[in-house]
PDB file of N, CA and C in Angstrom:
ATOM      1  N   UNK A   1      94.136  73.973  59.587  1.00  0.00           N
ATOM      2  CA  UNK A   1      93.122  73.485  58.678  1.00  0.00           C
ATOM      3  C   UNK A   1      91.925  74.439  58.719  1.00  0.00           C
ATOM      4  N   UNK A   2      91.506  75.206  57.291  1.00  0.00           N
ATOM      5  CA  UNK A   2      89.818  75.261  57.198  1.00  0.00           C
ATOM      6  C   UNK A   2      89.255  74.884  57.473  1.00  0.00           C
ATOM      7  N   UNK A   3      88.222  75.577  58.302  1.00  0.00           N
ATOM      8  CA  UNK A   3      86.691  74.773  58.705  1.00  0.00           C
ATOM      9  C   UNK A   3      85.512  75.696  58.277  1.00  0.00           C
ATOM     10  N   UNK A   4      84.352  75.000  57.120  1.00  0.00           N
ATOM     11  CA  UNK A   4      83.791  76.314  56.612  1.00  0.00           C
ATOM     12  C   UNK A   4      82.463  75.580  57.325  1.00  0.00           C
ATOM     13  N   UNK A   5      81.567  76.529  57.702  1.00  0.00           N
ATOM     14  CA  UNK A   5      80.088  76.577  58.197  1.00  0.00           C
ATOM     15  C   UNK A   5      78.777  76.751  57.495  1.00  0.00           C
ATOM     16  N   UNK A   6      78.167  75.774  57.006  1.00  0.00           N
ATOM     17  CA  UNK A   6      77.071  76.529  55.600  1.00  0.00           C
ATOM     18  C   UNK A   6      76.137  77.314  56.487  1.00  0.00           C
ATOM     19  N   UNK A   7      76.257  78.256  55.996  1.00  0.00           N
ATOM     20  CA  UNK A   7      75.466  79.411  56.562  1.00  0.00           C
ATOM     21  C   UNK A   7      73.830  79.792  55.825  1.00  0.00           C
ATOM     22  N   UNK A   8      72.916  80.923  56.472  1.00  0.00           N
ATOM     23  CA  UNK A   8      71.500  81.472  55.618  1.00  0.00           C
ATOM     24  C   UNK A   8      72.040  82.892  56.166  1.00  0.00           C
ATOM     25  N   UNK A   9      71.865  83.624  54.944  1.00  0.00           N
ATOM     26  CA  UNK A   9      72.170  85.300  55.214  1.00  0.00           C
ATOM     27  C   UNK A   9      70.632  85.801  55.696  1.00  0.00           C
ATOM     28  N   UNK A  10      70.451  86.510  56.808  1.00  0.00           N
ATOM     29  CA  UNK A  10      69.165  86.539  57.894  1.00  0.00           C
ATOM     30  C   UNK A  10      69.307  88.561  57.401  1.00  0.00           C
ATOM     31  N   UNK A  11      67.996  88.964  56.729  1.00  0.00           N
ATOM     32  CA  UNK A  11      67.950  90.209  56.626  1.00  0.00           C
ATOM     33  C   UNK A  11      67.059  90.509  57.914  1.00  0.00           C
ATOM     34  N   UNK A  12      66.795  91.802  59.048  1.00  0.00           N
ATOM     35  CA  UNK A  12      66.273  91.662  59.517  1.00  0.00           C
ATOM     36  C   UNK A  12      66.093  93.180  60.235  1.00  0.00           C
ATOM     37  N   UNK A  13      65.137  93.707  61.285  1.00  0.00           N
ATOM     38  CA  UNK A  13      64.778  95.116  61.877  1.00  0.00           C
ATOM     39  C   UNK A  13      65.735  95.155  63.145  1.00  0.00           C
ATOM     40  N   UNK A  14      66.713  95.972  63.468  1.00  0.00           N
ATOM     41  CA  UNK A  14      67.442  96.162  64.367  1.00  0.00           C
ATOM     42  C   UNK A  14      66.677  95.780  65.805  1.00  0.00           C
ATOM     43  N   UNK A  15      65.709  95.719  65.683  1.00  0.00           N
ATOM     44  CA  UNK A  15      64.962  94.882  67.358  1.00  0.00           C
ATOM     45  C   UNK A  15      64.606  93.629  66.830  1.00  0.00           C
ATOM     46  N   UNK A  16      64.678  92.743  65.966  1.00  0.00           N
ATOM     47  CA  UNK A  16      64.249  91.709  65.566  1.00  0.00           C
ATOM     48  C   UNK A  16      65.418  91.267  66.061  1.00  0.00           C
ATOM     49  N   UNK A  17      66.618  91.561  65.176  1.00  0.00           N
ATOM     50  CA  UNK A  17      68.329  91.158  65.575  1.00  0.00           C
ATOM     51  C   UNK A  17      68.898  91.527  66.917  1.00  0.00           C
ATOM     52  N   UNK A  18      68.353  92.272  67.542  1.00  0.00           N
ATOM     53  CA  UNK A  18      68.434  92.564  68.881  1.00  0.00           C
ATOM     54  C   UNK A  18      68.348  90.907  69.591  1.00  0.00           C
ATOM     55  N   UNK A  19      66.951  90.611  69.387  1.00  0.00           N
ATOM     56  CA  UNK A  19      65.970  89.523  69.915  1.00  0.00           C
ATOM     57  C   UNK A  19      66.816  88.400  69.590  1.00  0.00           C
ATOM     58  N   UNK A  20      67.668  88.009  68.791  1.00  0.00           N
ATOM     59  CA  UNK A  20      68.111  86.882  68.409  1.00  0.00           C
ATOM     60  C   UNK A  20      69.695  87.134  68.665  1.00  0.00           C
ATOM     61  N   UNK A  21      70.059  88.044  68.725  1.00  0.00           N
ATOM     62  CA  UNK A  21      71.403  87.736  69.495  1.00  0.00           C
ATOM     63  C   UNK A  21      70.974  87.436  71.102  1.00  0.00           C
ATOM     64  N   UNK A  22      69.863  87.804  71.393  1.00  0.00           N
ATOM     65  CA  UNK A  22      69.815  87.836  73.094  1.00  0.00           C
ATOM     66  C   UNK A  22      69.600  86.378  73.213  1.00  0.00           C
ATOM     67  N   UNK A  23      69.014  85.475  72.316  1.00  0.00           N
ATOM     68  CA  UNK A  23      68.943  84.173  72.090  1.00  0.00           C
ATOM     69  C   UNK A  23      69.961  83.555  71.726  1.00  0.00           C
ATOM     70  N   UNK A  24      70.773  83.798  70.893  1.00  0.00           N
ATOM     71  CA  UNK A  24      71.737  83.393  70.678  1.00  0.00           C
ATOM     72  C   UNK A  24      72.885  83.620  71.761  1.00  0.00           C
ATOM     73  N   UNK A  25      72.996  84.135  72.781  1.00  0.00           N
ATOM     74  CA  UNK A  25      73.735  84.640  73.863  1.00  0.00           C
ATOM     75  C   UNK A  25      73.884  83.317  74.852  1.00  0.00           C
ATOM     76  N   UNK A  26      72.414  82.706  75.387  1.00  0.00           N
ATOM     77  CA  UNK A  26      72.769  81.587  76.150  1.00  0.00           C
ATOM     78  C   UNK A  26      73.787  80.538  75.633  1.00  0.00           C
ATOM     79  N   UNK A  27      73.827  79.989  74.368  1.00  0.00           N
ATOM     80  CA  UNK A  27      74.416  79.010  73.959  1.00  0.00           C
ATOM     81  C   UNK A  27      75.388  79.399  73.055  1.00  0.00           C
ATOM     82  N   UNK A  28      75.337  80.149  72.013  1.00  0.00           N
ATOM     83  CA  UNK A  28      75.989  80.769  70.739  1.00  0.00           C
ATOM     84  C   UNK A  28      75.906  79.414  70.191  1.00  0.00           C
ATOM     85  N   UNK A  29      74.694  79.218  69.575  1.00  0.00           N
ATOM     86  CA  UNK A  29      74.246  78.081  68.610  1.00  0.00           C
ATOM     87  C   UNK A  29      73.638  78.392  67.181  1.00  0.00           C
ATOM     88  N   UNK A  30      73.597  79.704  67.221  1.00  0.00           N
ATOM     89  CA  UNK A  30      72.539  80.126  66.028  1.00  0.00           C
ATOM     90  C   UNK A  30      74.049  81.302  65.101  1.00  0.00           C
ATOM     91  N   UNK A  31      73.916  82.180  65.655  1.00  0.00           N
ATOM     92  CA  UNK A  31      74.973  83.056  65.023  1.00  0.00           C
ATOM     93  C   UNK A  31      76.646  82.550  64.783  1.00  0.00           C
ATOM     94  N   UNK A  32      76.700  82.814  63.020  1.00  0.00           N
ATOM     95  CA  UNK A  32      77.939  82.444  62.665  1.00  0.00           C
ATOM     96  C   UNK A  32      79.024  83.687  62.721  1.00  0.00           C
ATOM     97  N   UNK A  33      78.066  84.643  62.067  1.00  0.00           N
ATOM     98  CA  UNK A  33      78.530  86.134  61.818  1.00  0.00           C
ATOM     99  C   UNK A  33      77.321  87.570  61.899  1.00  0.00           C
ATOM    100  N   UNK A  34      77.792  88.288  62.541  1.00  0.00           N
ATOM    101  CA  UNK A  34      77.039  89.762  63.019  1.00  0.00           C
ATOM    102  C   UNK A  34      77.465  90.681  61.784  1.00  0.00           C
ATOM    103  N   UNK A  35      76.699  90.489  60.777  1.00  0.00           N
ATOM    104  CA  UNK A  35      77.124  91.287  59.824  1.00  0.00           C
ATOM    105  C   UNK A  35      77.037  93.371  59.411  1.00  0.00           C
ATOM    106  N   UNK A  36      75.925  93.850  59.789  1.00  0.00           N
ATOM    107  CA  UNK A  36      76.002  94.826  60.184  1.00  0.00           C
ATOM    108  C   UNK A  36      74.538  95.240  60.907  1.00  0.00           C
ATOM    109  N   UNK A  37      73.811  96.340  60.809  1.00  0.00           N
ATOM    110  CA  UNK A  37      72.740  96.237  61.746  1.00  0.00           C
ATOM    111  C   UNK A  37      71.272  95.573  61.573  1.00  0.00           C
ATOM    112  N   UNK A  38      71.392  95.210  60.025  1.00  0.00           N
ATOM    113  CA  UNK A  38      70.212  94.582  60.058  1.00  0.00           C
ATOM    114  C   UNK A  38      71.098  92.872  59.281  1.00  0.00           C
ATOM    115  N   UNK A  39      71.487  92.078  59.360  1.00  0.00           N
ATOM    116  CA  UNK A  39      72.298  90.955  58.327  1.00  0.00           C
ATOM    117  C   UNK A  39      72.599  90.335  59.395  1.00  0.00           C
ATOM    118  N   UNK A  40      72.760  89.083  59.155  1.00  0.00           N
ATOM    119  CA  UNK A  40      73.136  88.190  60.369  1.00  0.00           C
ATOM    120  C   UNK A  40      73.355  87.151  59.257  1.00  0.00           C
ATOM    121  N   UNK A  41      74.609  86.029  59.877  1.00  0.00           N
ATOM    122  CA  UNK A  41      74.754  84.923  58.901  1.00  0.00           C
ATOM    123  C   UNK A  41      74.278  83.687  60.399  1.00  0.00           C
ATOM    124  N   UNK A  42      73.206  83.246  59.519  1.00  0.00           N
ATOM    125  CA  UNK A  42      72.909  81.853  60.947  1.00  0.00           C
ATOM    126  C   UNK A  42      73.070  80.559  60.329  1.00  0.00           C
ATOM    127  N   UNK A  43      73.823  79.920  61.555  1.00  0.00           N
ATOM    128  CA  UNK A  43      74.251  78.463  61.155  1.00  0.00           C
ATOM    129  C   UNK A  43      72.828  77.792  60.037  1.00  0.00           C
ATOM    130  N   UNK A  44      72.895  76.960  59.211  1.00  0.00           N
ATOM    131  CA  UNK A  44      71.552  76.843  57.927  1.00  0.00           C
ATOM    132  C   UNK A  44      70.872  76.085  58.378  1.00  0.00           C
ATOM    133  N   UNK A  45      71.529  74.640  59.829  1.00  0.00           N
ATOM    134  CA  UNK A  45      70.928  73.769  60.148  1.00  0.00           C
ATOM    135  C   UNK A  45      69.898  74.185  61.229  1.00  0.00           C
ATOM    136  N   UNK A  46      69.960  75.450  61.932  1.00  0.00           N
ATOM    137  CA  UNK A  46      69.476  75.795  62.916  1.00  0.00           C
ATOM    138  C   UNK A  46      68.198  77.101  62.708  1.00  0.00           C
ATOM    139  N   UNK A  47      68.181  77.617  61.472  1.00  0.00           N
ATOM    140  CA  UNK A  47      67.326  78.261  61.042  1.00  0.00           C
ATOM    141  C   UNK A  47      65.962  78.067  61.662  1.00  0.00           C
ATOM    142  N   UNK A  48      65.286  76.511  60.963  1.00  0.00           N
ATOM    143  CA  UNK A  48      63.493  76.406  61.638  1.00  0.00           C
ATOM    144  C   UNK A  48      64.032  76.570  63.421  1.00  0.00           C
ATOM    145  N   UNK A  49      65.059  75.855  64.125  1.00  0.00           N
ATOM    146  CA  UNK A  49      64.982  76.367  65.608  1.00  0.00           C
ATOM    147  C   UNK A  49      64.990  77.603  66.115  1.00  0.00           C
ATOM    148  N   UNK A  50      65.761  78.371  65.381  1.00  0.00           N
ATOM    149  CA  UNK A  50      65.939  80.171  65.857  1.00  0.00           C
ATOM    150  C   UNK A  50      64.335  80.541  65.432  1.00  0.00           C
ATOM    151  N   UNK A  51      63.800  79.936  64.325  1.00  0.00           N
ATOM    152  CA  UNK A  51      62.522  80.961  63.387  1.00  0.00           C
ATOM    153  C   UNK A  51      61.260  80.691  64.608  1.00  0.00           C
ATOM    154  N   UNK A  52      61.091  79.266  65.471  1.00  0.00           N
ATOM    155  CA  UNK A  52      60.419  78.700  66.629  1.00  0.00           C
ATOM    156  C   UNK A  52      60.484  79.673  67.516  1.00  0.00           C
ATOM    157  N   UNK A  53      61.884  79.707  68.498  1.00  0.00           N
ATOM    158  CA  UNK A  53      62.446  80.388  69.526  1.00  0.00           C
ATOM    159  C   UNK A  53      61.988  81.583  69.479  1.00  0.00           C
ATOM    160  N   UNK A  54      62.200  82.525  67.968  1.00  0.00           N
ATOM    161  CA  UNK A  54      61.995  83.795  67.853  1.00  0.00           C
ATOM    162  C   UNK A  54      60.361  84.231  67.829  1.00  0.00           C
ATOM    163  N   UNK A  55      59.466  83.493  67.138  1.00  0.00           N
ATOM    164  CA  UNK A  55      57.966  83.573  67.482  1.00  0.00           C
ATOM    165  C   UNK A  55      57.812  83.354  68.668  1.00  0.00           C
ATOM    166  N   UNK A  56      58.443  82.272  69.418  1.00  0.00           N
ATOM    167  CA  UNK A  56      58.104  82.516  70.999  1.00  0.00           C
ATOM    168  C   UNK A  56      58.113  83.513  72.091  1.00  0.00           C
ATOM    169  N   UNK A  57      59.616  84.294  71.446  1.00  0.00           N
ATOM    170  CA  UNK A  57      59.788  85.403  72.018  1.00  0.00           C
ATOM    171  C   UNK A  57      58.557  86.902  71.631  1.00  0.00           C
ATOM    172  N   UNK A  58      58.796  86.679  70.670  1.00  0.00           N
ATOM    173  CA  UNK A  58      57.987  87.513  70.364  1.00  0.00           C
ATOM    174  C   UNK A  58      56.191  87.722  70.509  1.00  0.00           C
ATOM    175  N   UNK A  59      55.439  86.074  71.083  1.00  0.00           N
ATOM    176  CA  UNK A  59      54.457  85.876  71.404  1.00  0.00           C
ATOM    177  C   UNK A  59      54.453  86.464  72.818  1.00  0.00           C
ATOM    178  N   UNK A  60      55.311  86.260  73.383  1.00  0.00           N
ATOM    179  CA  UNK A  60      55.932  86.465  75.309  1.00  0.00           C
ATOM    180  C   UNK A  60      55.225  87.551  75.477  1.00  0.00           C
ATOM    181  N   UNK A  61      56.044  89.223  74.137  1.00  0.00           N
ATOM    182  CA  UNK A  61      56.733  89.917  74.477  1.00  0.00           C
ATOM    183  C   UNK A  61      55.961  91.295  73.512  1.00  0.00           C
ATOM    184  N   UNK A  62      55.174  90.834  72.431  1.00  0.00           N
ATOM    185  CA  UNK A  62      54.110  91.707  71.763  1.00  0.00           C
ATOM    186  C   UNK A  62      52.508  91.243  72.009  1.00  0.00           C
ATOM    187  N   UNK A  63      51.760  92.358  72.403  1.00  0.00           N
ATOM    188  CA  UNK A  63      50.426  91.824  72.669  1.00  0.00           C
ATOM    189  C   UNK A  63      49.590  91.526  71.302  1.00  0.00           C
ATOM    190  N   UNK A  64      48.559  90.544  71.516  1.00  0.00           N
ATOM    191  CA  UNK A  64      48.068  90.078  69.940  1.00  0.00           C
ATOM    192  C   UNK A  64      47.150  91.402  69.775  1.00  0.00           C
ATOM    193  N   UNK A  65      47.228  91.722  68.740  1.00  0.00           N
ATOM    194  CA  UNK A  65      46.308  92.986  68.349  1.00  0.00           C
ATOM    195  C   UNK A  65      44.877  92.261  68.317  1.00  0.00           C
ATOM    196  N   UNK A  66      44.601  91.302  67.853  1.00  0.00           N
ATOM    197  CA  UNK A  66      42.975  90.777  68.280  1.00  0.00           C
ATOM    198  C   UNK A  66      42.662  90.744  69.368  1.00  0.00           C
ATOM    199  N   UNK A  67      43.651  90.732  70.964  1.00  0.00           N
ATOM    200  CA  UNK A  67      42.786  90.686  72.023  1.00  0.00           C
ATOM    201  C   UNK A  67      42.704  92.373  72.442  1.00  0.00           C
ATOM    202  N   UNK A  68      43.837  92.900  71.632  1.00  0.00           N
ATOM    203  CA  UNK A  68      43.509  94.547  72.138  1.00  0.00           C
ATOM    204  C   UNK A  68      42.086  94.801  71.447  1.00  0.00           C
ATOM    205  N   UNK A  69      41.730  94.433  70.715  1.00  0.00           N
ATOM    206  CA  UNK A  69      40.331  95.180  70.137  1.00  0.00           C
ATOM    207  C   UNK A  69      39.156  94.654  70.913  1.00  0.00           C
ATOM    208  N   UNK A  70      39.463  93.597  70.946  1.00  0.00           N
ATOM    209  CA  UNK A  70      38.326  92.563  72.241  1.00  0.00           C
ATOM    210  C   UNK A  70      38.303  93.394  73.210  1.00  0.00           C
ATOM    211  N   UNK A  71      39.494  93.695  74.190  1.00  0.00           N
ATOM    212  CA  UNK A  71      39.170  94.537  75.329  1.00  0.00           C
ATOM    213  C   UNK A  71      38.441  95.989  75.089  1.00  0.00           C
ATOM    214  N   UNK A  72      39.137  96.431  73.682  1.00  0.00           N
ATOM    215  CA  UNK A  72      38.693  97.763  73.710  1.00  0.00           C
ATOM    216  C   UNK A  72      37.192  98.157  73.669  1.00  0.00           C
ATOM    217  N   UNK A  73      36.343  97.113  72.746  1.00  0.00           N
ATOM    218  CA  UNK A  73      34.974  96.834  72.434  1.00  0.00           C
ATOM    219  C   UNK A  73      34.323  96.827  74.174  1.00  0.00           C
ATOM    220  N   UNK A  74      35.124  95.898  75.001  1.00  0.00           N
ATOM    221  CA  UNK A  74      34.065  95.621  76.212  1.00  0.00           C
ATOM    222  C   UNK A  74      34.330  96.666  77.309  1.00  0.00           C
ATOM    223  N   UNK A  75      35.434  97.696  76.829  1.00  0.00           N
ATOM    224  CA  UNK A  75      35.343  98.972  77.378  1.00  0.00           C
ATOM    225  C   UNK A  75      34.005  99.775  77.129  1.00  0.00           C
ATOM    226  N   UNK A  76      33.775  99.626  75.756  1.00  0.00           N
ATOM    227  CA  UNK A  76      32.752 100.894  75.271  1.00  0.00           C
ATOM    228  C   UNK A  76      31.559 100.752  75.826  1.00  0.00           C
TER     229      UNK A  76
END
């Protein structure tokens, strides 16, 4: 028997998709299909959870450019 998955086609920057297979790795809850280096097909129901997860990661893991200028100012 067929079993089809409604999917969202995910365009994205080869370290963005990096970031979300490494998320998708603990559980394999998000990725249906690895389409090529920037395309990803993600399960449709799980989208707002990966789009959460992935700002989190990315809050972790890029510094906010407003506190770099803050520091840089109380350098001068």
């Amino acid at each position: 028997m067929v079993r089809a998955i409604k999917g969202t086609l995910v365009e994205c920057d080869p370290s963005i998709k990096s970031i979300i297979i490494s998320i998708d790795s603990n559980g394999h809850e998000y990725i249906i299909e690895d389409l090529d280096e920037n395309h990803l097909v993600i399960k449709d129901n799980m989208v707002a959870q990966l789009k959460e997860e992935l700002e989190k990661r990315l809050k972790e893991n890029v510094p906010d450019v407003e506190d770099e200028s803050e520091s840089d100012r109380d350098a001068s």
